[in-house]
N, C-alpha and C. Protein backbone atom coordinates (compact mmCIF):
# COMPACT_ATOMS: atom_id res chain seq x y z
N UNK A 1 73.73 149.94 -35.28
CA UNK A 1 74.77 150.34 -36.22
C UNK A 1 75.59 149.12 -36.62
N UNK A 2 75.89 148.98 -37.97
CA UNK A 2 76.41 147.56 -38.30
C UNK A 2 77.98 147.51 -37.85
N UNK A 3 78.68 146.50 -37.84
CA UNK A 3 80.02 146.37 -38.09
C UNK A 3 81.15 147.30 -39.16
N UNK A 4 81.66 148.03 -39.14
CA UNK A 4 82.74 148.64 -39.92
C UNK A 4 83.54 147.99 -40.87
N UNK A 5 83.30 147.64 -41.96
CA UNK A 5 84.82 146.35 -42.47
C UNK A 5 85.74 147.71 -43.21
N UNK A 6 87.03 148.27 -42.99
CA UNK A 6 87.88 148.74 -43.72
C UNK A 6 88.92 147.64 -44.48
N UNK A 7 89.36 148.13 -45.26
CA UNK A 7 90.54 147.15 -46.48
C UNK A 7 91.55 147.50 -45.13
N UNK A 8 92.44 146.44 -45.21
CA UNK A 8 93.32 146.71 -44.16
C UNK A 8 94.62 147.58 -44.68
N UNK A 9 95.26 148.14 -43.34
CA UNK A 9 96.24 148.86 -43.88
C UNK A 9 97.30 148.38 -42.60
N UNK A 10 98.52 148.54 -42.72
CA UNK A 10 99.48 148.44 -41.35
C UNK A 10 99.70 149.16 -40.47
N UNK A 11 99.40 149.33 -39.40
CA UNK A 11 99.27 150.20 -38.05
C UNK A 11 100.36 149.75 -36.96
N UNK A 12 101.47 150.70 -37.30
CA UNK A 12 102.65 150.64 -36.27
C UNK A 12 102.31 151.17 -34.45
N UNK A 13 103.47 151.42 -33.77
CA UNK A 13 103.03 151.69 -32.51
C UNK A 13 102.08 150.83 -31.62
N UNK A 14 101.42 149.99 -31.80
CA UNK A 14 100.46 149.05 -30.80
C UNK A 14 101.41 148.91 -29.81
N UNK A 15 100.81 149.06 -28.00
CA UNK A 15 100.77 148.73 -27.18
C UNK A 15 99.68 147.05 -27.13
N UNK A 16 101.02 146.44 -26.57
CA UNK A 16 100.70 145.20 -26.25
C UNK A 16 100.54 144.84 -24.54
N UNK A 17 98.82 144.97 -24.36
CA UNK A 17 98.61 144.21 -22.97
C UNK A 17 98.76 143.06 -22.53
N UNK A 18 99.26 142.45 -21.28
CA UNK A 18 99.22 140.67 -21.10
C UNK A 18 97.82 140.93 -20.18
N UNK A 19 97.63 139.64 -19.95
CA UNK A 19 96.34 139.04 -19.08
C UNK A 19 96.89 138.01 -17.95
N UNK A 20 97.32 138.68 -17.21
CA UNK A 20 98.11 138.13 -15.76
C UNK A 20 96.85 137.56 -15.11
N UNK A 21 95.53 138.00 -15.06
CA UNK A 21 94.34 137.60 -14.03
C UNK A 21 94.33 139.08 -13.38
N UNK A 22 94.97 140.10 -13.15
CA UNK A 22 94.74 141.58 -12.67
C UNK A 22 93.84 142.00 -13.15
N UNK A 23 93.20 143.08 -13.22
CA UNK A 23 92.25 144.10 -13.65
C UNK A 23 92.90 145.15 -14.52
N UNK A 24 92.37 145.07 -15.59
CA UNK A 24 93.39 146.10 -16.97
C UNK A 24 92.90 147.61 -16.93
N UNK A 25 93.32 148.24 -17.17
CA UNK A 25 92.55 149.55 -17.20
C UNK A 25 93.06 149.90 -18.46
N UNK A 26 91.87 150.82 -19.52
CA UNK A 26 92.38 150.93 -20.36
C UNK A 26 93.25 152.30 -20.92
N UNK A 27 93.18 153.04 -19.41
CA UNK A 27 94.23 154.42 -19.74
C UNK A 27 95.50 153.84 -19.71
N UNK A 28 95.96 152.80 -19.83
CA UNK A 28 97.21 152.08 -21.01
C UNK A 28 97.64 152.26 -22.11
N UNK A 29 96.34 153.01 -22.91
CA UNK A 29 95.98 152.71 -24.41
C UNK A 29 97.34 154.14 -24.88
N UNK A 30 97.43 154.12 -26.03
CA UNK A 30 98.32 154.95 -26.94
C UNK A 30 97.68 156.12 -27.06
N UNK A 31 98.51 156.50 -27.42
CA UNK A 31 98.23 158.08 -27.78
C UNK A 31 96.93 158.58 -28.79
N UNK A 32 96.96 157.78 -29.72
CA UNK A 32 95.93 157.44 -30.77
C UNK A 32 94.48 156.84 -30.14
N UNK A 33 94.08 156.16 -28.64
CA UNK A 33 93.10 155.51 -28.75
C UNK A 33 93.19 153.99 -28.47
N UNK A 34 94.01 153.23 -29.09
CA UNK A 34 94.28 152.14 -29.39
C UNK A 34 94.66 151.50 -27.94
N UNK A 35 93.92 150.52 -27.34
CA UNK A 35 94.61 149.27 -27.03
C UNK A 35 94.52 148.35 -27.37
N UNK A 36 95.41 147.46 -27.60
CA UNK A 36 95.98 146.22 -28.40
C UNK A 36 95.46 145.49 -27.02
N UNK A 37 94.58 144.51 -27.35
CA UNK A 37 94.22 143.14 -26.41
C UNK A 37 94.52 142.37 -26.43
N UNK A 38 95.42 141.38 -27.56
CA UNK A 38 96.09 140.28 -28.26
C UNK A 38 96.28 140.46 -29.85
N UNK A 39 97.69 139.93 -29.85
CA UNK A 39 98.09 139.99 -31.35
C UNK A 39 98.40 138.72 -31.68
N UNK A 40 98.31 137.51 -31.01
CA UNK A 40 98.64 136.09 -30.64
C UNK A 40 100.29 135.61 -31.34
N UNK A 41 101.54 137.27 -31.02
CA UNK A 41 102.94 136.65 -31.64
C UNK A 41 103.38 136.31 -30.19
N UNK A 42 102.64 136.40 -28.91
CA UNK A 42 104.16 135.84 -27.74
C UNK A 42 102.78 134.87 -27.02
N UNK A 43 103.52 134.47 -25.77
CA UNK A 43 102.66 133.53 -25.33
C UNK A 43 101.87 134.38 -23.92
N UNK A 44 102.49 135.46 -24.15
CA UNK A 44 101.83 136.53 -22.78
C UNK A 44 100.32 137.19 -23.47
N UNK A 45 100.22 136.80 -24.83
CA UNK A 45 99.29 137.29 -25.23
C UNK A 45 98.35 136.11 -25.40
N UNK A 46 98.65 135.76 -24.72
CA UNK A 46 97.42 133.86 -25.10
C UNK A 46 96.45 134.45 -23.75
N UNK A 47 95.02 134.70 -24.04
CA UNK A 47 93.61 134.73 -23.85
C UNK A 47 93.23 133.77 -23.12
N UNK A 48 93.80 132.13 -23.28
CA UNK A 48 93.02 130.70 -22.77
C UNK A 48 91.77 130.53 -23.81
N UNK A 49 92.17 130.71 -24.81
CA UNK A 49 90.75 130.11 -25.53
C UNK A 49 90.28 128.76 -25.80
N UNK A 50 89.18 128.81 -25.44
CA UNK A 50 88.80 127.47 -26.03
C UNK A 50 87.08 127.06 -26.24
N UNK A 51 86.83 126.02 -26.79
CA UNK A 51 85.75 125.75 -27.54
C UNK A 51 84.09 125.79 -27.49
N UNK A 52 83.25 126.15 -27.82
CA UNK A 52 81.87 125.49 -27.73
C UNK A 52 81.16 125.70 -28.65
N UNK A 53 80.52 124.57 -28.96
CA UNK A 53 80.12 124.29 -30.61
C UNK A 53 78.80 123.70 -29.79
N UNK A 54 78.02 123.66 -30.70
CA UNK A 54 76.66 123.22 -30.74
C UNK A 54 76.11 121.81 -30.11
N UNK A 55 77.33 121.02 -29.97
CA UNK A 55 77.26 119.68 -29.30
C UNK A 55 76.48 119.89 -27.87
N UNK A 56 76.72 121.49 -27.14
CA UNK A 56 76.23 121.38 -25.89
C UNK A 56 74.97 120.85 -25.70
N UNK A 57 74.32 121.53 -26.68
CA UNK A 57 72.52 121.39 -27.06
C UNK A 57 72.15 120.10 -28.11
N UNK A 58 72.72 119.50 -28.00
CA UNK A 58 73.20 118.38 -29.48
C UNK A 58 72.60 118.66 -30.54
N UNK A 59 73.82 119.57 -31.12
CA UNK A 59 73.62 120.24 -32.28
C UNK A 59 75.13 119.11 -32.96
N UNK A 60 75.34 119.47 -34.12
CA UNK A 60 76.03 118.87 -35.42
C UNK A 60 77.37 118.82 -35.39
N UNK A 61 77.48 120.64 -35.33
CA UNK A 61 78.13 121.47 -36.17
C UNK A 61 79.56 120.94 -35.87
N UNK A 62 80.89 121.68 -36.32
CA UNK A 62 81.73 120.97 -35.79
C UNK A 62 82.85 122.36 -35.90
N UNK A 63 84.19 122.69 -34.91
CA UNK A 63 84.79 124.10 -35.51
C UNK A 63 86.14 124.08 -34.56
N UNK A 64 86.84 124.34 -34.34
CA UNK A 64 88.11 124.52 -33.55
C UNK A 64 89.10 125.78 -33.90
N UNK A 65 90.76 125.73 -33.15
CA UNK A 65 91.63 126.81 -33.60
C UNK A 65 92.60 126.04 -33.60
N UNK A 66 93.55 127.15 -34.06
CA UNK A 66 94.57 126.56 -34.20
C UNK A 66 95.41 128.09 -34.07
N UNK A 67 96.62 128.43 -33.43
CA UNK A 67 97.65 129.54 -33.04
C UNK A 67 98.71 129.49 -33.74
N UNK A 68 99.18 129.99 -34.64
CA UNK A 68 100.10 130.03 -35.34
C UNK A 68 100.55 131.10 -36.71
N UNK A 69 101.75 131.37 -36.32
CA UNK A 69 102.35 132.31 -36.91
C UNK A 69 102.10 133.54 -36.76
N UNK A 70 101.85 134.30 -35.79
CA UNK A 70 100.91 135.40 -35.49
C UNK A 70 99.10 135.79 -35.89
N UNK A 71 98.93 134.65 -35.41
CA UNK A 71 97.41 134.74 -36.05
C UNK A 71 96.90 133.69 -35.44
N UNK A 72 95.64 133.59 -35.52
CA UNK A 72 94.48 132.63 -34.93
C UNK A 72 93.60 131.82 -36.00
N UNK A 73 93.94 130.57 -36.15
CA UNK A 73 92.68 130.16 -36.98
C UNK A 73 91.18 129.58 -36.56
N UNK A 74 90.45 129.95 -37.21
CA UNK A 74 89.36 129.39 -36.53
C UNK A 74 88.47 128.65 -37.67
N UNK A 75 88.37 126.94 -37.81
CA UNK A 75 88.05 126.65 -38.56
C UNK A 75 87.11 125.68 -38.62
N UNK A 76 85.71 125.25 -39.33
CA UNK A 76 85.37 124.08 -39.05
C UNK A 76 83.87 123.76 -39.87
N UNK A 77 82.85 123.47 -39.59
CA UNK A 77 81.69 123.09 -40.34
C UNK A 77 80.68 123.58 -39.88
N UNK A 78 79.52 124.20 -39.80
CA UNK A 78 78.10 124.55 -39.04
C UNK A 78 77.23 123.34 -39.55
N UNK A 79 76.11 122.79 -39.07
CA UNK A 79 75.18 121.84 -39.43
C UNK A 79 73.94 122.78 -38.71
N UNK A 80 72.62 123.33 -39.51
CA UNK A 80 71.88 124.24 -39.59
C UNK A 80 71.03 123.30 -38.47
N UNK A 81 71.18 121.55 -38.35
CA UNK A 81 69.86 120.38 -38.31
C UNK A 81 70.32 120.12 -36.69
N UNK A 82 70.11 121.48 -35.58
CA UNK A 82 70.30 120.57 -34.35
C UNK A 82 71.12 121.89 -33.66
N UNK A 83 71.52 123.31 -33.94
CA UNK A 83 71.87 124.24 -33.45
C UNK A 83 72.51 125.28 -34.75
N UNK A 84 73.30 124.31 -35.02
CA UNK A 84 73.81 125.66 -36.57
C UNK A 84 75.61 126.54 -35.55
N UNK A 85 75.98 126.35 -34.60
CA UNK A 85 76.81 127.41 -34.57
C UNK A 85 77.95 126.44 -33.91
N UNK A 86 79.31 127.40 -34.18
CA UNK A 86 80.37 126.53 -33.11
C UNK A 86 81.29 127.75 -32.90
N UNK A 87 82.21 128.21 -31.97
CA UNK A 87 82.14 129.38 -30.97
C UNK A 87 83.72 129.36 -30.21
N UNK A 88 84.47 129.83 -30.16
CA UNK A 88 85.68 129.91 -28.91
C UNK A 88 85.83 130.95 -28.06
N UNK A 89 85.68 130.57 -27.11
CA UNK A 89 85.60 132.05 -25.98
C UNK A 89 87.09 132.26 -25.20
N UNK A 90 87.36 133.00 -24.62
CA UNK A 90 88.45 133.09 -23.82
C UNK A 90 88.14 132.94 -22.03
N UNK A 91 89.57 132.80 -21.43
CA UNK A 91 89.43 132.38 -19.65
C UNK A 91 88.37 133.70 -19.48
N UNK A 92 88.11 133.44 -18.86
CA UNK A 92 87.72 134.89 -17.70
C UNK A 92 88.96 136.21 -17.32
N UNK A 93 88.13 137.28 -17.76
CA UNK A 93 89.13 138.50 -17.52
C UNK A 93 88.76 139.89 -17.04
N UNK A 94 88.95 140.54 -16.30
CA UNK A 94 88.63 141.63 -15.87
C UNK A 94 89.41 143.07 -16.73
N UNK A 95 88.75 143.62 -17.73
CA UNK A 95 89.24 145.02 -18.63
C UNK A 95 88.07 145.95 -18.79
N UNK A 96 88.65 147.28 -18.20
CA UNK A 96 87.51 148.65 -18.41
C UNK A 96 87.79 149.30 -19.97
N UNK A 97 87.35 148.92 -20.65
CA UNK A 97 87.36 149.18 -21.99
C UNK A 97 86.34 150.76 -21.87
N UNK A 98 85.70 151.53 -20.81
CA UNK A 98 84.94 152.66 -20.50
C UNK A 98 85.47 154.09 -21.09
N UNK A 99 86.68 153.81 -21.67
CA UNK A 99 87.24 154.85 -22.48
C UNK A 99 86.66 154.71 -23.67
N UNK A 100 86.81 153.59 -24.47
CA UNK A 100 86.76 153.37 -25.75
C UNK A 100 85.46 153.52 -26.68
N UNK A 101 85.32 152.88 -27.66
CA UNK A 101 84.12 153.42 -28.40
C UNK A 101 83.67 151.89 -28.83
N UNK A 102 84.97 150.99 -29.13
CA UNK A 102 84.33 149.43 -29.59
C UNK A 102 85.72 148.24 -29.79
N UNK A 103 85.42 147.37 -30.31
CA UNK A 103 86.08 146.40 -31.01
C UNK A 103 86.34 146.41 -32.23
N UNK A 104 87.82 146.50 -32.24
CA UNK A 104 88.61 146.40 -34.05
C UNK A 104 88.95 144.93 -33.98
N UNK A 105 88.72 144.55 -35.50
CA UNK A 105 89.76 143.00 -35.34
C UNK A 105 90.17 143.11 -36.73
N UNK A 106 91.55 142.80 -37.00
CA UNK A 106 91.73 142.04 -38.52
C UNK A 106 91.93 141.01 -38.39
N UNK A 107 90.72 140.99 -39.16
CA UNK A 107 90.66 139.71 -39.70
C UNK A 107 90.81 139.01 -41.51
N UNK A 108 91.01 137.83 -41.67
CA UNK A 108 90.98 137.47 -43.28
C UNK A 108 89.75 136.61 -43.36
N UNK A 109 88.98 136.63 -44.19
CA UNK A 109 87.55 135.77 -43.72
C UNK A 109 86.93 134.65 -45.12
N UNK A 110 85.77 134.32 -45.17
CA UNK A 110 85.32 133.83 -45.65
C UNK A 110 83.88 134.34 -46.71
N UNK A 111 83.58 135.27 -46.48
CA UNK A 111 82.50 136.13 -46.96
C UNK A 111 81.43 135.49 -46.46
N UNK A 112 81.50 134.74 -45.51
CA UNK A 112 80.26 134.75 -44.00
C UNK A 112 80.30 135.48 -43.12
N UNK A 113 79.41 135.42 -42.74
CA UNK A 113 79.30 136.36 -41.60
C UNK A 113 79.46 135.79 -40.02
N UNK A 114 79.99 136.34 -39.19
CA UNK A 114 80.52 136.31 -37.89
C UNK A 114 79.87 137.02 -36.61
N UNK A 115 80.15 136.56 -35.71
CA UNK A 115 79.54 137.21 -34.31
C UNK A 115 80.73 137.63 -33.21
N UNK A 116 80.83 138.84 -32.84
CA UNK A 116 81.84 138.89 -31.81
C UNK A 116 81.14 139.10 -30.72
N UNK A 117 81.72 138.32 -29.46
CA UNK A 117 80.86 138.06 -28.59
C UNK A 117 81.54 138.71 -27.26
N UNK A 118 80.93 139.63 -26.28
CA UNK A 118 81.52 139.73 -25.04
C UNK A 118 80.65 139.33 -23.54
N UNK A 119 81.39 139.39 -22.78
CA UNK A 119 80.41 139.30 -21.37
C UNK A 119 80.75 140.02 -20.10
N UNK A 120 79.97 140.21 -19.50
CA UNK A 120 79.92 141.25 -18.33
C UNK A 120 79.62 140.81 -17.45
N UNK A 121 79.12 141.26 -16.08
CA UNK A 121 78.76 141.37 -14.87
C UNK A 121 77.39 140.88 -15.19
N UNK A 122 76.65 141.41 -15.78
CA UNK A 122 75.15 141.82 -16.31
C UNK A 122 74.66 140.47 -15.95
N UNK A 123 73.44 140.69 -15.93
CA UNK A 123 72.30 139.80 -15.52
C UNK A 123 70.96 140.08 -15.62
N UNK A 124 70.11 139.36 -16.21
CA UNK A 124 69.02 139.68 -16.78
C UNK A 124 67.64 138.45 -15.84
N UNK A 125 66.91 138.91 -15.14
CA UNK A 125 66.00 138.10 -13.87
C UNK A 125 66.83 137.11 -13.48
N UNK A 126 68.30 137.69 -12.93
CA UNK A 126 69.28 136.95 -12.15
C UNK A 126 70.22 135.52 -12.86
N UNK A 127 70.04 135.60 -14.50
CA UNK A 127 70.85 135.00 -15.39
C UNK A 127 71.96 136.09 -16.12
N UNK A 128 72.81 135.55 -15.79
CA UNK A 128 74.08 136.29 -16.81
C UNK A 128 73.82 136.07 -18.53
N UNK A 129 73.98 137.37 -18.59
CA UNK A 129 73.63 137.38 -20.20
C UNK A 129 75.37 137.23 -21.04
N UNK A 130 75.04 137.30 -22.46
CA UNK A 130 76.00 137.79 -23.16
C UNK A 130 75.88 138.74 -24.05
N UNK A 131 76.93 139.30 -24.72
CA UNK A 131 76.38 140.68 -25.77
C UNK A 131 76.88 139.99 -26.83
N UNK A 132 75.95 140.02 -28.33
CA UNK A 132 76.64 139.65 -29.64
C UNK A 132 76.97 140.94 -30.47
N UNK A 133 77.42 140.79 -31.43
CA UNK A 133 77.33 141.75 -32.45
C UNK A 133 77.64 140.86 -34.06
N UNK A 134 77.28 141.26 -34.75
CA UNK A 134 77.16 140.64 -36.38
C UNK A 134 78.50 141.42 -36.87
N UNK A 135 79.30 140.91 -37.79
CA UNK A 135 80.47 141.34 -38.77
C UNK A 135 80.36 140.95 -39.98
N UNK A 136 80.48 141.54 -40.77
CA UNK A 136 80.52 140.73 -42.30
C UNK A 136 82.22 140.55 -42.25
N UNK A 137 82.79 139.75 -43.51
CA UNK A 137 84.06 139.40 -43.92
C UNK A 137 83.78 139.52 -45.39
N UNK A 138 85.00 139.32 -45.73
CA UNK A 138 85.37 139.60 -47.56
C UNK A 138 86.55 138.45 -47.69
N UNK A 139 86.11 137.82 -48.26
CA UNK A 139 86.46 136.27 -48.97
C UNK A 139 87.94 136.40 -49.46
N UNK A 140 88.75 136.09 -48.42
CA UNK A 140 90.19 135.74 -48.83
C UNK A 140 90.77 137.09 -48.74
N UNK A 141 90.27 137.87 -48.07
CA UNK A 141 90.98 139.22 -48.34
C UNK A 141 91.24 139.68 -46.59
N UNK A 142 92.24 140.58 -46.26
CA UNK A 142 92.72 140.91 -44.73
C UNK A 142 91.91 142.36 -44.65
N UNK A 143 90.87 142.14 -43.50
CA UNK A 143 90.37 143.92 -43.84
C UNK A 143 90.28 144.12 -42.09
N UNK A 144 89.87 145.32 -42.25
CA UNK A 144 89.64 145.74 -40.16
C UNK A 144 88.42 146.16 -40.17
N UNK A 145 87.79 145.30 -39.49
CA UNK A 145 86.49 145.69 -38.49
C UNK A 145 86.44 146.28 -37.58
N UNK A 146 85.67 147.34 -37.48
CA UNK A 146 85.12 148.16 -36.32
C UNK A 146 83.72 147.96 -35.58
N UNK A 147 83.87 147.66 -34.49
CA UNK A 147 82.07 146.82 -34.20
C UNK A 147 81.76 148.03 -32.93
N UNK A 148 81.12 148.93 -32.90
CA UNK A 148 80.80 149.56 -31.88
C UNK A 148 80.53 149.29 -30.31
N UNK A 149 80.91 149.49 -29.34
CA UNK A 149 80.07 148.75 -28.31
C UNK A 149 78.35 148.98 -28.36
N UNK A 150 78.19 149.96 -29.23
CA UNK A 150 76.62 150.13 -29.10
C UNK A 150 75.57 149.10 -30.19
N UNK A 151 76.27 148.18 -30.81
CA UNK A 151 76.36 147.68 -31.47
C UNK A 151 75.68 145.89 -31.17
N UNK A 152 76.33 146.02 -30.15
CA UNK A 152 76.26 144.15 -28.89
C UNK A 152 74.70 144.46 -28.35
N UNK A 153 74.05 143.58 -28.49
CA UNK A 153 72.61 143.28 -27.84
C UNK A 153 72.46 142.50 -27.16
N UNK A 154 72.15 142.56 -25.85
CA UNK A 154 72.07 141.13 -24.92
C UNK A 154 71.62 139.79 -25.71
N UNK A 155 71.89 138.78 -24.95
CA UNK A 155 71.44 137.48 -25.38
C UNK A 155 71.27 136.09 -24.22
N UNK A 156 70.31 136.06 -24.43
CA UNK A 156 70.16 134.57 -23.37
C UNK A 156 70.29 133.49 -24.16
N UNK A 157 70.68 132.37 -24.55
CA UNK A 157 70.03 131.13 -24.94
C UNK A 157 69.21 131.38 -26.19
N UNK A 158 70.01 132.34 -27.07
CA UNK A 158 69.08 132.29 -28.12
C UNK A 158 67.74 133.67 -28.03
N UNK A 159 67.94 133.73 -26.68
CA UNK A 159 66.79 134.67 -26.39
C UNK A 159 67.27 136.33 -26.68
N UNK A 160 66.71 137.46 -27.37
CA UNK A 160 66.74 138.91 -26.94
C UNK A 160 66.23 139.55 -25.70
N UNK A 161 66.68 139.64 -24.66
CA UNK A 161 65.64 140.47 -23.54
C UNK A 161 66.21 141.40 -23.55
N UNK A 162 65.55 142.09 -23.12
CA UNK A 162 65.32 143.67 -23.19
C UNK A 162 66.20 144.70 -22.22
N UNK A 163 67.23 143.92 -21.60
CA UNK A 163 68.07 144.59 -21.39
C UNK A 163 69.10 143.55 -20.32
N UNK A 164 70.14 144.09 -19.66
CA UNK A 164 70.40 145.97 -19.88
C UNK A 164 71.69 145.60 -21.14
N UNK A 165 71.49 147.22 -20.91
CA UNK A 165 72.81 147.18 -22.02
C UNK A 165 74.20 147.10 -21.43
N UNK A 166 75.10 147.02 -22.37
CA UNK A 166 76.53 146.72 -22.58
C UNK A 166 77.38 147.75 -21.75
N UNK A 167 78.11 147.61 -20.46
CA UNK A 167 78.76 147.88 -19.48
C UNK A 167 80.13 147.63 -20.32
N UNK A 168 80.62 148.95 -20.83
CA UNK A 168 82.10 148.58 -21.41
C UNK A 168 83.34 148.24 -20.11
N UNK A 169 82.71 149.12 -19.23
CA UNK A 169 84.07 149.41 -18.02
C UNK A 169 84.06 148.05 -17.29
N UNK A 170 83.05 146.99 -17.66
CA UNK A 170 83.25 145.38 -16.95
C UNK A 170 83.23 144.64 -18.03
N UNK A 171 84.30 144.23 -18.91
CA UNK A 171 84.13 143.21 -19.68
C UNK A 171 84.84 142.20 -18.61
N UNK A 172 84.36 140.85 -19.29
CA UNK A 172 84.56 139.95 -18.44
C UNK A 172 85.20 138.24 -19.17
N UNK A 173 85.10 138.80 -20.27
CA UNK A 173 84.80 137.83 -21.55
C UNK A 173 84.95 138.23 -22.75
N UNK A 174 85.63 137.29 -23.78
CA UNK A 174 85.95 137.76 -25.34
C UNK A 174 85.34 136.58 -25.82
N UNK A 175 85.00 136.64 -27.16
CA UNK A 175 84.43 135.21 -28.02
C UNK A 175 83.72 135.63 -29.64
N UNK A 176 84.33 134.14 -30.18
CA UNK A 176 84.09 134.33 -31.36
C UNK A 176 83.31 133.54 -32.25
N UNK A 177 82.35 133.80 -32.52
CA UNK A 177 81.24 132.64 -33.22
C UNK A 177 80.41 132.65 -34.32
N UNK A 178 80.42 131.66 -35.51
CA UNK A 178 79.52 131.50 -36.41
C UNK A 178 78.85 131.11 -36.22
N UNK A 179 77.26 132.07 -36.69
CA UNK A 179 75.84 131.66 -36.24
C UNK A 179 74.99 132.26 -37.34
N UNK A 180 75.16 131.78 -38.92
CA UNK A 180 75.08 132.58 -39.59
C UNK A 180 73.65 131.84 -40.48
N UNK A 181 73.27 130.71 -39.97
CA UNK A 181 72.28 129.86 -40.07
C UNK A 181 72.15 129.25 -41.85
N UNK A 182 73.75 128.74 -41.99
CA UNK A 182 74.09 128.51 -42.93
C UNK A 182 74.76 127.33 -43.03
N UNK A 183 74.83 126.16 -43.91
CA UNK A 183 75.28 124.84 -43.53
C UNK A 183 76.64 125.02 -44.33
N UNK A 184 78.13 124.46 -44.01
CA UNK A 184 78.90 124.18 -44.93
C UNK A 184 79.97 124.46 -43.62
N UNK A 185 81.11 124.36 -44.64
CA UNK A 185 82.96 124.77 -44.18
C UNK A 185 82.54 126.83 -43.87
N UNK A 186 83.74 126.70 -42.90
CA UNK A 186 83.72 128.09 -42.40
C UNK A 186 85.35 128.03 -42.06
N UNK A 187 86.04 129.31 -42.30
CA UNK A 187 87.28 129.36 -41.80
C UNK A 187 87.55 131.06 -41.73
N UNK A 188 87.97 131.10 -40.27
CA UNK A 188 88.46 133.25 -40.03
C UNK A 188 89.60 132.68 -39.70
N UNK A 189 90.47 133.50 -40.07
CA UNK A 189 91.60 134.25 -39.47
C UNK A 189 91.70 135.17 -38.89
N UNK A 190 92.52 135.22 -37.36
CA UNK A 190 92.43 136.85 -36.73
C UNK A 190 93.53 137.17 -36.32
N UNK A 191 93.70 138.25 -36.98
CA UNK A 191 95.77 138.24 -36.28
C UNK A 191 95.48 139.52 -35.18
N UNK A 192 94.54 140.20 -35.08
CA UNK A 192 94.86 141.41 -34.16
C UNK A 192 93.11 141.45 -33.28
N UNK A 193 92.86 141.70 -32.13
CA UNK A 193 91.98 142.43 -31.03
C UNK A 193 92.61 143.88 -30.35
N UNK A 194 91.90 144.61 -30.94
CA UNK A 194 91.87 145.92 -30.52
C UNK A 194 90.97 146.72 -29.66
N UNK A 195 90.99 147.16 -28.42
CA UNK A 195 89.83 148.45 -28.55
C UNK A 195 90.06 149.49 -28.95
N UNK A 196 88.92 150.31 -29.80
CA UNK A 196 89.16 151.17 -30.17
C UNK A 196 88.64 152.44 -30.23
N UNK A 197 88.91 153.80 -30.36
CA UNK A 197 88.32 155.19 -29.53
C UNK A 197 87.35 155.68 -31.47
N UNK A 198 87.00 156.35 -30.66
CA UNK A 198 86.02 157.12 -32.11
C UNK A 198 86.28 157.75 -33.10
N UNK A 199 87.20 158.49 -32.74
CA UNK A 199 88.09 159.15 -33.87
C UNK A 199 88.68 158.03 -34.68
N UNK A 200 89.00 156.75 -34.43
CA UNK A 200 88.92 155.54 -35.60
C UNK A 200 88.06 154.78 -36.30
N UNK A 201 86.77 155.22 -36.35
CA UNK A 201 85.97 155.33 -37.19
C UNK A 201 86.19 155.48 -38.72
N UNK A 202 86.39 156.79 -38.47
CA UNK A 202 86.36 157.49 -39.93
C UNK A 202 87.78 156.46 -41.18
């Protein structure tokens, strides 16, 4: 099932979680469904993000952030000749997202396409995997994505194996990456991480 893009609209009431290093549970969430994971306006909502771009594998590409003004930038170059992608993940975190249905983000984009990335416990012939999922964006415009958890497909190194699937109640990991096998400038904006219940779908 693809990514959700809605035109954005303003959504009052968010509960705002911090990330002390505890274990989150998400019967926190609002009345509506909603927990708010970061909105990046205080510093209790800072994730620890930080970088990995294609240099690991000596790839090209080139991409970074930047925090400011309630929002996240994420900006930089892909080079297709040596990996093609560049990526920011967050510290390590323990959240049972086992209520919910997926990942909302608004974002403002580029009309490339994006990967939201999580990680788990999981392990695949005793390697820790990761889960991706694909998003489209709309070029200069603020809209909300809905990415299902059913949505994320394991990933090794580039590799698909065949399982297992996506353990919402152990996330372990957030991340955000262009891998869109496209050469040029890339720039997202993300002012909000949400999980979100099913009845926000529609």
């Amino acid at each position: 099932m693809p990514a959700n893009v809605i035109p954005f609209s303003p959504i009052f009431g968010l509960l705002l979680v911090t990330f002390s290093g505890t274990p989150l549970n998400a019967s926190g969430s609002d009345p509506n469904g909603e927990l708010l994971l970061t909105d990046f306006t205080t510093s209790s909502s800072d994730l620890g993000w930080y970088v990995v771009n294609d240099n690991v594998m000596g790839g090209r590409s080139e991409g970074d952030f930047a925090q400011e003004q309630g929002e996240l930038r994420f900006a930089g170059r892909t080079n297709t000749n040596g990996g093609g992608f560049s990526s920011i993940r967050t510290k390590p975190m323990q959240l049972d997202l086992s209520n919910h249905t997926g990942i909302q983000l608004r974002v403002k984009g580029d009309g490339r396409r994006y990967t939201w990335r999580l990680t788990s416990d999981a392990r695949w012939r005793g390697r820790q995997v990761s889960y991706w999922a694909d998003f489209e964006t709309l070029s200069g415009a603020w809209s909300m994505v809905n990415i299902p958890f059913s949505s994320f497909v394991p990933q090794y190194r580039g590799y698909q194996p065949d399982g297992p699937a996506l353990d919402p109640g152990q996330i372990r990991g957030m991340g955000l990456m262009i891998y869109d096998n496209q050469d040029g400038p890339f720039e997202l904006h993300l002012a909000s991480v949400h999980a979100y219940s099913a009845g926000e779908e529609s």
